[in-house]
Protein backbone atom coordinates (compact mmCIF):
# COMPACT_ATOMS: atom_id res chain seq x y z
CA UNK A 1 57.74 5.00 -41.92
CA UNK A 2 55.77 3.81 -44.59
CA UNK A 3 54.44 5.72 -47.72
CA UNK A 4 50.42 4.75 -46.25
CA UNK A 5 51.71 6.38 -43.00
CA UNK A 6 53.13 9.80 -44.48
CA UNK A 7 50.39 9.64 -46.32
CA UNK A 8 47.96 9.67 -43.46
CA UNK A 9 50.10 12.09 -41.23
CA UNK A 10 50.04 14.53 -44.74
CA UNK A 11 46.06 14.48 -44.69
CA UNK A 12 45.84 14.87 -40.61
CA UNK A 13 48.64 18.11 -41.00
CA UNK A 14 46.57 19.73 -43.70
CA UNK A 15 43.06 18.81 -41.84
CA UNK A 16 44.80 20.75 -38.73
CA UNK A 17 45.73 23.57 -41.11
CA UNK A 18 42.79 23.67 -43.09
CA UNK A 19 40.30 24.71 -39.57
CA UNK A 20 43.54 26.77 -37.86
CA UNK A 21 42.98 29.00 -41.38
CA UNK A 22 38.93 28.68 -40.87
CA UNK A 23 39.57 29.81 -37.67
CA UNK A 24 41.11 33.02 -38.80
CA UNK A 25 39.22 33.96 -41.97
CA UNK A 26 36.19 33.49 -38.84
CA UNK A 27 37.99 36.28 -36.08
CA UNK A 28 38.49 38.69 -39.41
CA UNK A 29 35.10 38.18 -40.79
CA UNK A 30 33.87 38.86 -36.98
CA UNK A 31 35.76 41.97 -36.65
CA UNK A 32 34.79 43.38 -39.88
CA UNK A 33 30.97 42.37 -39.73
CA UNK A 34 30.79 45.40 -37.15
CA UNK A 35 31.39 47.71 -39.67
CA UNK A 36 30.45 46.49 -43.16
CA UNK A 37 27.53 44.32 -44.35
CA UNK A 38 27.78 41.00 -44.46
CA UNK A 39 26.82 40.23 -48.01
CA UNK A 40 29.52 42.93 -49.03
CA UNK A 41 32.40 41.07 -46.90
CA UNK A 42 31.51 37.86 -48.52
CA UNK A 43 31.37 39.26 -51.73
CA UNK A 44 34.86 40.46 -51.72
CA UNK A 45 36.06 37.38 -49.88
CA UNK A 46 34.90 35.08 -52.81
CA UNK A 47 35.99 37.18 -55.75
CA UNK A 48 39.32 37.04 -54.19
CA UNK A 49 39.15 33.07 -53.59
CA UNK A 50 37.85 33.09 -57.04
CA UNK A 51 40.58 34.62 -58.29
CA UNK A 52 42.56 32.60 -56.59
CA UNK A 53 41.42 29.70 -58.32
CA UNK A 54 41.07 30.76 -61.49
CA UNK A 55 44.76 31.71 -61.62
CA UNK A 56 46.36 28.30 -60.73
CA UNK A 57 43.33 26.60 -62.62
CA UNK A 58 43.25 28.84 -65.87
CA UNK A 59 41.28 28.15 -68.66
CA UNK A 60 41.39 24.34 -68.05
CA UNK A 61 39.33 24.21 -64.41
CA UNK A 62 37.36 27.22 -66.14
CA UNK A 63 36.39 23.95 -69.32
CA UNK A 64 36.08 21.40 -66.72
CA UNK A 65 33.37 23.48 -64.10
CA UNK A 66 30.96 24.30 -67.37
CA UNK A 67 31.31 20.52 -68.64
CA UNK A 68 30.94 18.79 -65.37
CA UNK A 69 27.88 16.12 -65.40
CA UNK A 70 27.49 18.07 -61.81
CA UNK A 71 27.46 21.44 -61.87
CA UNK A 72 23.81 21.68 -61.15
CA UNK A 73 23.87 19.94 -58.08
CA UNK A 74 27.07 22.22 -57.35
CA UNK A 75 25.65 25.15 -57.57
CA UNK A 76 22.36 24.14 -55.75
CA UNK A 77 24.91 22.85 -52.71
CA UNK A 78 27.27 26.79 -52.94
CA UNK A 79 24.07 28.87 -52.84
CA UNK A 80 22.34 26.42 -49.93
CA UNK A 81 26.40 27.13 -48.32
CA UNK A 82 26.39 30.74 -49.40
CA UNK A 83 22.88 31.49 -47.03
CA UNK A 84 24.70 29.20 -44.40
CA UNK A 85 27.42 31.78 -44.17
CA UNK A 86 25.54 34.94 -44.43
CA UNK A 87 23.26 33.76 -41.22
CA UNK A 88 26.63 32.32 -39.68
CA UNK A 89 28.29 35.59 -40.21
CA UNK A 90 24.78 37.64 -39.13
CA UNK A 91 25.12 35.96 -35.53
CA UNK A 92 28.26 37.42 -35.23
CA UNK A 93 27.47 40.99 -35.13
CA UNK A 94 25.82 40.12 -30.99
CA UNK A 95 27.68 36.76 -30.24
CA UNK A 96 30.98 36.09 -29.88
CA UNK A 97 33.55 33.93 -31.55
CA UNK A 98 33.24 31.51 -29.26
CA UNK A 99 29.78 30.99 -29.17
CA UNK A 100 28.96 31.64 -32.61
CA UNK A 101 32.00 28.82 -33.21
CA UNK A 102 30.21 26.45 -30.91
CA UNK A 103 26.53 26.71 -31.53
CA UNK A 104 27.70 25.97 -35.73
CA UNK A 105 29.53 22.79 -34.28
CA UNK A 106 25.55 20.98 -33.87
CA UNK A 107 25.77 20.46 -37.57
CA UNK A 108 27.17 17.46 -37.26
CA UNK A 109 24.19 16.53 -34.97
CA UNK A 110 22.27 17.65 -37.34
CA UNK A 111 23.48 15.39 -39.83
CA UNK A 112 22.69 12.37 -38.61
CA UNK A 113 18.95 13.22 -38.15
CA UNK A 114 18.99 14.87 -41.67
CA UNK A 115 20.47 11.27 -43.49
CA UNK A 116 17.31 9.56 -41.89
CA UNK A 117 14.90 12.22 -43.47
CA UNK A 118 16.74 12.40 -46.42
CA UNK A 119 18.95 9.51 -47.45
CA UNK A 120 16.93 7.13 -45.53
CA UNK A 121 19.86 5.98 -43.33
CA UNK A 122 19.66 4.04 -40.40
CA UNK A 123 21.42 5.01 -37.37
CA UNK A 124 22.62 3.14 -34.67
CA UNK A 125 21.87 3.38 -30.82
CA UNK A 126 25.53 5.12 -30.19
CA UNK A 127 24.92 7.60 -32.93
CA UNK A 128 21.07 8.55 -31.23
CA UNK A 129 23.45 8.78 -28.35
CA UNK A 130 25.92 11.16 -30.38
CA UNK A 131 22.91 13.29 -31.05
CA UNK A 132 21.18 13.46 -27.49
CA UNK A 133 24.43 14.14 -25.92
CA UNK A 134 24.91 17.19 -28.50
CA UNK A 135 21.81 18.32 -28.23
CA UNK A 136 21.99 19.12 -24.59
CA UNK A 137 25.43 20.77 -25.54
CA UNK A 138 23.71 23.29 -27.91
CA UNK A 139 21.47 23.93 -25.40
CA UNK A 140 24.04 24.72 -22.48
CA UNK A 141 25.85 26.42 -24.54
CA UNK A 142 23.41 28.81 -26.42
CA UNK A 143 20.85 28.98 -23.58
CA UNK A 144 17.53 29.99 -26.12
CA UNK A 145 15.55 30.95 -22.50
CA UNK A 146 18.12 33.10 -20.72
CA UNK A 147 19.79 35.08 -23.64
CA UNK A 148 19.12 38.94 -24.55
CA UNK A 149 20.80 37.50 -27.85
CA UNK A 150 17.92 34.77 -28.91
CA UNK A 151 18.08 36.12 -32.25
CA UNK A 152 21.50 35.28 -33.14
CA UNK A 153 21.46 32.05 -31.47
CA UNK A 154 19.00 31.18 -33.92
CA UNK A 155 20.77 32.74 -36.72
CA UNK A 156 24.00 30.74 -35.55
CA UNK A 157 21.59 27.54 -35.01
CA UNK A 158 20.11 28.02 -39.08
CA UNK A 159 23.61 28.83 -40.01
CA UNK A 160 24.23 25.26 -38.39
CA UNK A 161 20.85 23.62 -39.92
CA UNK A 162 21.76 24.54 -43.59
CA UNK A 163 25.84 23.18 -43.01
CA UNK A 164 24.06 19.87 -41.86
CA UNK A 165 22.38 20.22 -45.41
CA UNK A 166 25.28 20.98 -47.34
CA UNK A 167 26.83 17.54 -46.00
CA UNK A 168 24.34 15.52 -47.23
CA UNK A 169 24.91 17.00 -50.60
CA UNK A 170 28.22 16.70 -50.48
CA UNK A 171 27.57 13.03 -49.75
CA UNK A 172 25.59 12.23 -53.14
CA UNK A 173 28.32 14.22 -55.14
CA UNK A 174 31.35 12.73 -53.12
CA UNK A 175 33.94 11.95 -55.93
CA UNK A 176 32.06 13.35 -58.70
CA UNK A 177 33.96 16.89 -58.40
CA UNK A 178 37.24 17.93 -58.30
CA UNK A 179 38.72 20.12 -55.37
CA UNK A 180 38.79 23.11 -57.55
CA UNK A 181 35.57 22.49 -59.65
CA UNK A 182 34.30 22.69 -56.04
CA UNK A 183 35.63 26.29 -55.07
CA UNK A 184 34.91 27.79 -58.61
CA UNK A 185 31.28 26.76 -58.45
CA UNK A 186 31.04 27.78 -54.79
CA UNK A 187 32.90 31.04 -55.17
CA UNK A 188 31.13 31.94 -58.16
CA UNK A 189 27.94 31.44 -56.41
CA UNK A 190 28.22 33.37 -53.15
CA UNK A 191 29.79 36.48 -55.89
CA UNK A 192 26.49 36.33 -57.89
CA UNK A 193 24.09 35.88 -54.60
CA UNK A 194 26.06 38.49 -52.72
CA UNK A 195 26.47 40.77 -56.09
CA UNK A 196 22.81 41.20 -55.78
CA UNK A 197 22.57 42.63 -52.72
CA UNK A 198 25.31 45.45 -53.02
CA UNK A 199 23.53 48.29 -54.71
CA UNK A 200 21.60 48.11 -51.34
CA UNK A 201 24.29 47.10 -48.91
CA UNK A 202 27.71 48.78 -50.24
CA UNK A 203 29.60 50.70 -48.01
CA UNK A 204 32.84 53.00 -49.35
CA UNK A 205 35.61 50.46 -48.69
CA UNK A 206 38.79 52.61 -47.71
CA UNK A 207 41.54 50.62 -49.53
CA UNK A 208 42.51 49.26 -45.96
CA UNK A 209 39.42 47.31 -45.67
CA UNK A 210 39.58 46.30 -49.21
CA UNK A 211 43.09 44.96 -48.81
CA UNK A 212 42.31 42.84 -45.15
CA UNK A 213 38.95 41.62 -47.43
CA UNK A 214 41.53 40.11 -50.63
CA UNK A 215 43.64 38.75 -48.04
CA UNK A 216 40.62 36.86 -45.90
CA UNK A 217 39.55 35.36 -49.60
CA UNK A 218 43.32 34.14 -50.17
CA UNK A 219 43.29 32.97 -46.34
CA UNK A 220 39.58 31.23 -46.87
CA UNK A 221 40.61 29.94 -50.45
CA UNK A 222 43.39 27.97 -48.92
CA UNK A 223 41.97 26.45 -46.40
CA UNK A 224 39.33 25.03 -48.51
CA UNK A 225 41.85 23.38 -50.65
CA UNK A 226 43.47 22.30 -47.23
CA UNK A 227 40.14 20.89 -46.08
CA UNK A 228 39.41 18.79 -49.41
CA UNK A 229 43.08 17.94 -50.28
CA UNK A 230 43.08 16.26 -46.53
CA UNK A 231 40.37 14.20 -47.61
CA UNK A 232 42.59 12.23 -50.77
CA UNK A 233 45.15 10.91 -48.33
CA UNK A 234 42.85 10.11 -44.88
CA UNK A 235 39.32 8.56 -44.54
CA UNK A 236 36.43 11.37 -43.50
CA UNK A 237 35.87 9.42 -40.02
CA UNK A 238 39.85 10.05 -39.13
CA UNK A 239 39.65 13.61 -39.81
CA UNK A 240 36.15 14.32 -38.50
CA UNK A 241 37.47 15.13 -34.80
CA UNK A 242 40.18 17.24 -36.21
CA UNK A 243 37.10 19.30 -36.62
CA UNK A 244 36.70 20.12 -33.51
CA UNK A 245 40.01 22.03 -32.96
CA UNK A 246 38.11 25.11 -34.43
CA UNK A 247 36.67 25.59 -31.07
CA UNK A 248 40.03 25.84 -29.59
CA UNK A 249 40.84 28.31 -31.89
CA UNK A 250 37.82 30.21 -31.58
CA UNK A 251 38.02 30.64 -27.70
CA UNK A 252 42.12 31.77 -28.41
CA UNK A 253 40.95 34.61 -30.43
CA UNK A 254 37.97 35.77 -28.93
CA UNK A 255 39.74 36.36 -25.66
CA UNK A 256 42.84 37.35 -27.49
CA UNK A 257 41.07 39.98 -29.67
CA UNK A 258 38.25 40.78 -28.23
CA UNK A 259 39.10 39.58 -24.46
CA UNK A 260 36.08 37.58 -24.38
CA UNK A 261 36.55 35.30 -21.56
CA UNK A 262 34.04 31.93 -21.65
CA UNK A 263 31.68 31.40 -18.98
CA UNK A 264 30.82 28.08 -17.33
CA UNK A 265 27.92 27.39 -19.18
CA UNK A 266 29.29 27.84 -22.86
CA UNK A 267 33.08 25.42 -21.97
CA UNK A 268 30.63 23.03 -20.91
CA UNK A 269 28.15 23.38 -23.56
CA UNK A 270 30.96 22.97 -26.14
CA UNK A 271 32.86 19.93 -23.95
CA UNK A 272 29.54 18.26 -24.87
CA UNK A 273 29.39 19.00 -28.49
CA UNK A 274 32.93 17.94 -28.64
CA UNK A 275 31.95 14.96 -26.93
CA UNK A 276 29.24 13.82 -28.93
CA UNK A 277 31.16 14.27 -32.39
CA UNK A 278 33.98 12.11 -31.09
CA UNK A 279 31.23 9.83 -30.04
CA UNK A 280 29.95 10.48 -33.76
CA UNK A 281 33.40 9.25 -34.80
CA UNK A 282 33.33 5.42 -32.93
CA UNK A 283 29.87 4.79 -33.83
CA UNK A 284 30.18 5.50 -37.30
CA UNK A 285 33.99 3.04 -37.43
CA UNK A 286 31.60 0.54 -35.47
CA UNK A 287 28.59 0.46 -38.05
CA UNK A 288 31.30 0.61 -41.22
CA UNK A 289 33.03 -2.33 -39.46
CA UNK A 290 30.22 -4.35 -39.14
CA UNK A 291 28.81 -3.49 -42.70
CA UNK A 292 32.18 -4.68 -44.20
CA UNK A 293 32.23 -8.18 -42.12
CA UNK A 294 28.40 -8.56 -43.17
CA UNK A 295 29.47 -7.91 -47.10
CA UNK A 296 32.48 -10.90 -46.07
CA UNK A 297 30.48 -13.56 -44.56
């Protein structure tokens, strides 16, 4: 096997670790969001990703975050990521796992239509087709006219609308960051926009709660170095159906934990999501292609 092979099956087995931890930081913060705020459970989840970071980083990633041409931008991206997860989190105290899971998997629809408003991109026929196809997927699958939960599907759906922002963020500061400049600024930011909140929102943690709250930021910290480490040994469009194996997960632990069994309308709703991302996926290999034999000739 060659070293560009284990190097590529390295970034695909971290990718599939980094959403099978996502996946479980998700069914803990869903189980705990029907007891405690959700401001307060991010709060503690950061601080103890923070931690986390700051401890492996030390003083030097502590240097490098304050002196880094970007950290505007940064922080800007973490608090635009921090309201993402509080209204991501919100839709979870109605919806399940499952659906929360699936409606936050338009982003990537979302995306595309975003980089036309925003970086001026033009996409292709097959990506318009990416985005019709999940489109109709959200809409199977969240059902906005025949839901006694409309409010958290839109919750779930701006959760979605601000990830889709965070991407094209990410995009303009893509290789201008290191992975743990990345999590210190984010971290940092949810702690002081959460902070604020918890003279208003604290409830007396029992040290039970406080423990399984460490632990999810330990779980969550990981998989975020997972998730950008995979990204230094495999291209973005190899990974991006990886992805989609959060919705697998999703539908394991909602009927595991909460015995949550999917109905028709919500498999099929995320089939189609899934669908259009891997559809995403060849259109976006197609345009590349063609860009690079354009830049030959």
């Amino acid at each position: 096997m060659s070293v560009n092979s284990k190097s590529i099956n390295k970034g695909i087995l971290l990718c599939f670790g980094a959403y099978g931890i996502f996946s479980i930081q998700d069914a803990v913060m869903k189980w705990m969001v029907a007891d405690f705020g959700v401001a307060e459970l991010l709060f503690w989840r950061s601080l103890a990703a923070l931690f986390v970071c700051l401890v492996i980083g030390r003083k030097a990633v502590i240097k490098e975050t304050l002196q880094s041409p970007v950290i505007k931008p940064l922080m800007w991206r973490s608090l635009v990521a921090a309201f993402a997860w509080v209204f991501y989190y919100l839709s979870g105290k109605e919806l399940s796992l499952a659906q929360m899971t699936t409606i936050y998997y338009s982003a990537p629809i979302i995306v595309v239509v975003l980089a036309v408003l925003l970086l001026n991109e033009k996409p292709t026929k097959l990506q318009w087709t990416s985005v019709f196809i999940g489109f109709i997927g959200v809409l199977i699958a969240s059902r906005p006219g025949f839901t006694s939960q409309a409010l958290s599907v839109c919750y779930a759906l701006f959760s979605a609308l601000l990830w889709a922002y965070t991407y094209i963020l990410l995009r303009k500061l893509s290789g201008k960051a290191s992975i743990f400049v990345q999590m210190v600024a984010a971290n940092f930011t949810f702690i002081v926009i959460t902070g604020v909140s918890l003279p208003w929102t604290f409830t007396a943690f029992d040290s039970t709660a406080i423990l399984v709250m460490i632990i999810t930021g330990v779980i969550g910290a990981a998989g975020q170095y997972f998730l950008f480490a995979s990204f230094e040994h495999v291209e973005a469009t190899v990974l991006a159906p990886i992805e989609y194996t959060g919705l697998i997960w999703a539908f394991i632990f909602s009927y595991l934990i909460w015995g949550s069994e999917p109905n028709n309308f919500l498999i099929m709703g995320a089939m189609m999501i899934a669908v259009s991302g891997f559809v995403s996926v060849l259109a976006n290999n197609k345009k590349n292609k063609a860009i690079k034999l354009h830049a030959e000739a």
